[in-house]
Protein backbone atom coordinates (compact mmCIF):
# COMPACT_ATOMS: atom_id res chain seq x y z
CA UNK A 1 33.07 -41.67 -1.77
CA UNK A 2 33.47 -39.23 -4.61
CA UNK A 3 29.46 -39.20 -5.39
CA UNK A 4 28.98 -38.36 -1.36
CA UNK A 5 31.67 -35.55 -1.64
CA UNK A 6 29.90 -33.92 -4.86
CA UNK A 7 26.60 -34.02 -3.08
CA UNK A 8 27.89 -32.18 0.18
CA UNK A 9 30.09 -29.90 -2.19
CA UNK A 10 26.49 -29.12 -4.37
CA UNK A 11 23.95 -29.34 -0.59
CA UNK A 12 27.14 -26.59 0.33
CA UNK A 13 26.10 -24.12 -2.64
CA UNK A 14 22.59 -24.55 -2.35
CA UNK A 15 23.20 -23.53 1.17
CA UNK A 16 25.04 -20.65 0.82
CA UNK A 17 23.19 -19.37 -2.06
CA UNK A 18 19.61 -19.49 -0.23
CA UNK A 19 21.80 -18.07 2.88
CA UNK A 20 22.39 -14.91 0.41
CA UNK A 21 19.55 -14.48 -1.22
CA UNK A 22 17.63 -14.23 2.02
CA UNK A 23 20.27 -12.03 3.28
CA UNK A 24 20.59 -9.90 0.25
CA UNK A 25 19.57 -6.47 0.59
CA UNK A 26 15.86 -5.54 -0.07
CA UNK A 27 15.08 -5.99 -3.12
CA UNK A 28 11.72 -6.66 -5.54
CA UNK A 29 10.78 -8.52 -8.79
CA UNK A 30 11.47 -6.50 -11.66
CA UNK A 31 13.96 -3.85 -9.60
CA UNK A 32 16.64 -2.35 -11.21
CA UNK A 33 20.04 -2.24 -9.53
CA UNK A 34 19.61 1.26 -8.67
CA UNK A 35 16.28 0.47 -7.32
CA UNK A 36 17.79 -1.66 -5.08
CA UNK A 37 20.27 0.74 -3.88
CA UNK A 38 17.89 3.50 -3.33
CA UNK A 39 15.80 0.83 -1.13
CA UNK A 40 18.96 0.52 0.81
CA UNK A 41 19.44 4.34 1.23
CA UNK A 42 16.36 4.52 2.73
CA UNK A 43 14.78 1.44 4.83
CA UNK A 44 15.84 1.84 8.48
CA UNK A 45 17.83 5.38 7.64
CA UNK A 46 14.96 7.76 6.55
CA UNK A 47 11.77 8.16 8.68
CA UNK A 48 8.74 8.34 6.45
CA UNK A 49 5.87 9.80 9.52
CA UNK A 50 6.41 12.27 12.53
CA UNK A 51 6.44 9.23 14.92
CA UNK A 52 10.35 8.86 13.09
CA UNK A 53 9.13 5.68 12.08
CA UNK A 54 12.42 4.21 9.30
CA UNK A 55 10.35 0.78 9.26
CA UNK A 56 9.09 1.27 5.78
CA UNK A 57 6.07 -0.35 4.31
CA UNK A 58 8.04 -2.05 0.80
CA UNK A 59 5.32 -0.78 -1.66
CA UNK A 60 5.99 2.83 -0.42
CA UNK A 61 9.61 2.32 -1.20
CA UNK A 62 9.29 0.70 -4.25
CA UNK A 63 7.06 3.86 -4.99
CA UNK A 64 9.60 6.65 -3.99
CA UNK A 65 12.65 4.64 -5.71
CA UNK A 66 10.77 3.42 -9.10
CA UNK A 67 13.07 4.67 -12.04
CA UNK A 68 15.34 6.50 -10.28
CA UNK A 69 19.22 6.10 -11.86
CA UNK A 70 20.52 8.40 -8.68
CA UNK A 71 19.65 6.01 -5.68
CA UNK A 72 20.22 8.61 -3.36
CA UNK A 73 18.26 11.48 -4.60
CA UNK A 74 14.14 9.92 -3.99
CA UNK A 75 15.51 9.46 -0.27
CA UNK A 76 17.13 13.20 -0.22
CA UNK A 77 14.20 14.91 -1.69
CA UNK A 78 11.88 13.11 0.75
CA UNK A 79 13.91 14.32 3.90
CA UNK A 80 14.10 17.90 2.29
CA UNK A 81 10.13 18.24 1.77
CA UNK A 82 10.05 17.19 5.58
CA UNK A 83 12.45 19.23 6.81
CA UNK A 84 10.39 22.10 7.21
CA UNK A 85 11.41 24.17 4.44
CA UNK A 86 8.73 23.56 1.99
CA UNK A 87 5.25 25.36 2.21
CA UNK A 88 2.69 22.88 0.20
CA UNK A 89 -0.24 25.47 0.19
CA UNK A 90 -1.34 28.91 1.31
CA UNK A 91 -1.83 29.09 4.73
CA UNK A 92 0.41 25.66 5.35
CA UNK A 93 3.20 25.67 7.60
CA UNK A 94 6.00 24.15 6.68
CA UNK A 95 6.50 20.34 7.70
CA UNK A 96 2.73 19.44 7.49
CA UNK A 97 3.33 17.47 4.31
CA UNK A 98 1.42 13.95 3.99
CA UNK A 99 3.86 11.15 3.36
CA UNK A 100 1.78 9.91 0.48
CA UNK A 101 1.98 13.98 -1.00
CA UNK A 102 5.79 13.48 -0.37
CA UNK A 103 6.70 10.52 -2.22
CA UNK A 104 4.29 11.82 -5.03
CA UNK A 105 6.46 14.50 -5.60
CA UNK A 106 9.52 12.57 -5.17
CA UNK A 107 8.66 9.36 -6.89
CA UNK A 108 12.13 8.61 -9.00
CA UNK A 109 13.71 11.66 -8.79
CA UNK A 110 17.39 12.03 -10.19
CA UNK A 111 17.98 15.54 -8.54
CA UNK A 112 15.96 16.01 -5.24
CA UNK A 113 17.08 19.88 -5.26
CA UNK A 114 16.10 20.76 -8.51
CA UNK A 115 12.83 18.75 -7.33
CA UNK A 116 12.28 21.10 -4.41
CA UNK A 117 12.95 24.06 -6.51
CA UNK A 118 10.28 23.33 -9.14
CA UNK A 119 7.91 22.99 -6.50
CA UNK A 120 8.77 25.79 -4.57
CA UNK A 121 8.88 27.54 -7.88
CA UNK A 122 5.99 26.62 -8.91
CA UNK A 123 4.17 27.25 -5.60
CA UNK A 124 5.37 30.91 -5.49
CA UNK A 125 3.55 31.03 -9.04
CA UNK A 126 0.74 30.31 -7.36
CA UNK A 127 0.16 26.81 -8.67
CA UNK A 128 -2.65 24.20 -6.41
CA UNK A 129 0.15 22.16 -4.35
CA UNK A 130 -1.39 18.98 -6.26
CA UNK A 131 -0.46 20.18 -9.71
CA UNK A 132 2.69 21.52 -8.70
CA UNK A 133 3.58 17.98 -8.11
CA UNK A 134 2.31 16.34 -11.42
CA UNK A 135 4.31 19.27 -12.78
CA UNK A 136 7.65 18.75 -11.24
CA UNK A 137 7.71 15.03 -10.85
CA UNK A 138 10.47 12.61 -12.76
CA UNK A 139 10.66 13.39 -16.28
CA UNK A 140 9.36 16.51 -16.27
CA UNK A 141 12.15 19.46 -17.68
CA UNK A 142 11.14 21.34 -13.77
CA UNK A 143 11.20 24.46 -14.95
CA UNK A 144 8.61 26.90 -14.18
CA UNK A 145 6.85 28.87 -16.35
């Protein structure tokens, strides 16, 4: 009797564990916790195309959110680029970024405003769009010269 109540008691755990772990939030090999979060801040919250789509693709997540310590900053500069407010090239209207551009320039951020303000600095210094965002990406001090 005991033997057949340790097995149900251990078949219980297994249970509920695999019931978590497949419930957990998203979540990728080699993640950090505030990976994870930012993940969460974003799938099924933030749309990443013009069709509103929040269904993201896990890769392009995992792209936006990699090293971030701020989990909700890579998903606020993202919705700030596409807001409208941020020319990416002479000429451009505001809004026409590409998603991949986006989450370039995004990619880990810790302060999505001072993001958007290197770029826009650096833009109205008449920087290429493309090296304005190697410039201003995570890790770099963002400031202008």
């Amino acid at each position: 009797m005991k033997s057949y109540i340790s097995s149900r008691f251990l078949a219980g755990i297994l249970i509920a564990g695999l019931t978590s772990f497949f419930m957990s939030p998203v979540a990728m090999a080699g993640d950090t916790e505030h990976e994870t979060q930012c993940f969460n801040e974003i799938q099924g919250k933030i749309p990443w195309n013009e069709d509103k789509n929040m269904n993201w693709e896990p890769e392009n997540m995992k792209q936006l959110c990699k090293g971030t310590s701020k989990p909700t900053q890579p998903g606020e500069c993202f919705l700030a680029v596409n807001s409208g407010e941020v020319k990416w090239g002479k000429g451009s209207k505001a809004g026409e970024w590409e998603w991949k551009n986006v989450i370039n320039l995004c990619s880990g951020t810790d302060d999505a405003k001072k993001t958007v303000n290197c770029f826009n600095g650096a833009m109205s210094k008449g920087q290429d769009w493309r090296d304005a965002i190697l410039f201003c990406q995570r890790g770099h001090d963002n400031k202008v010269e």
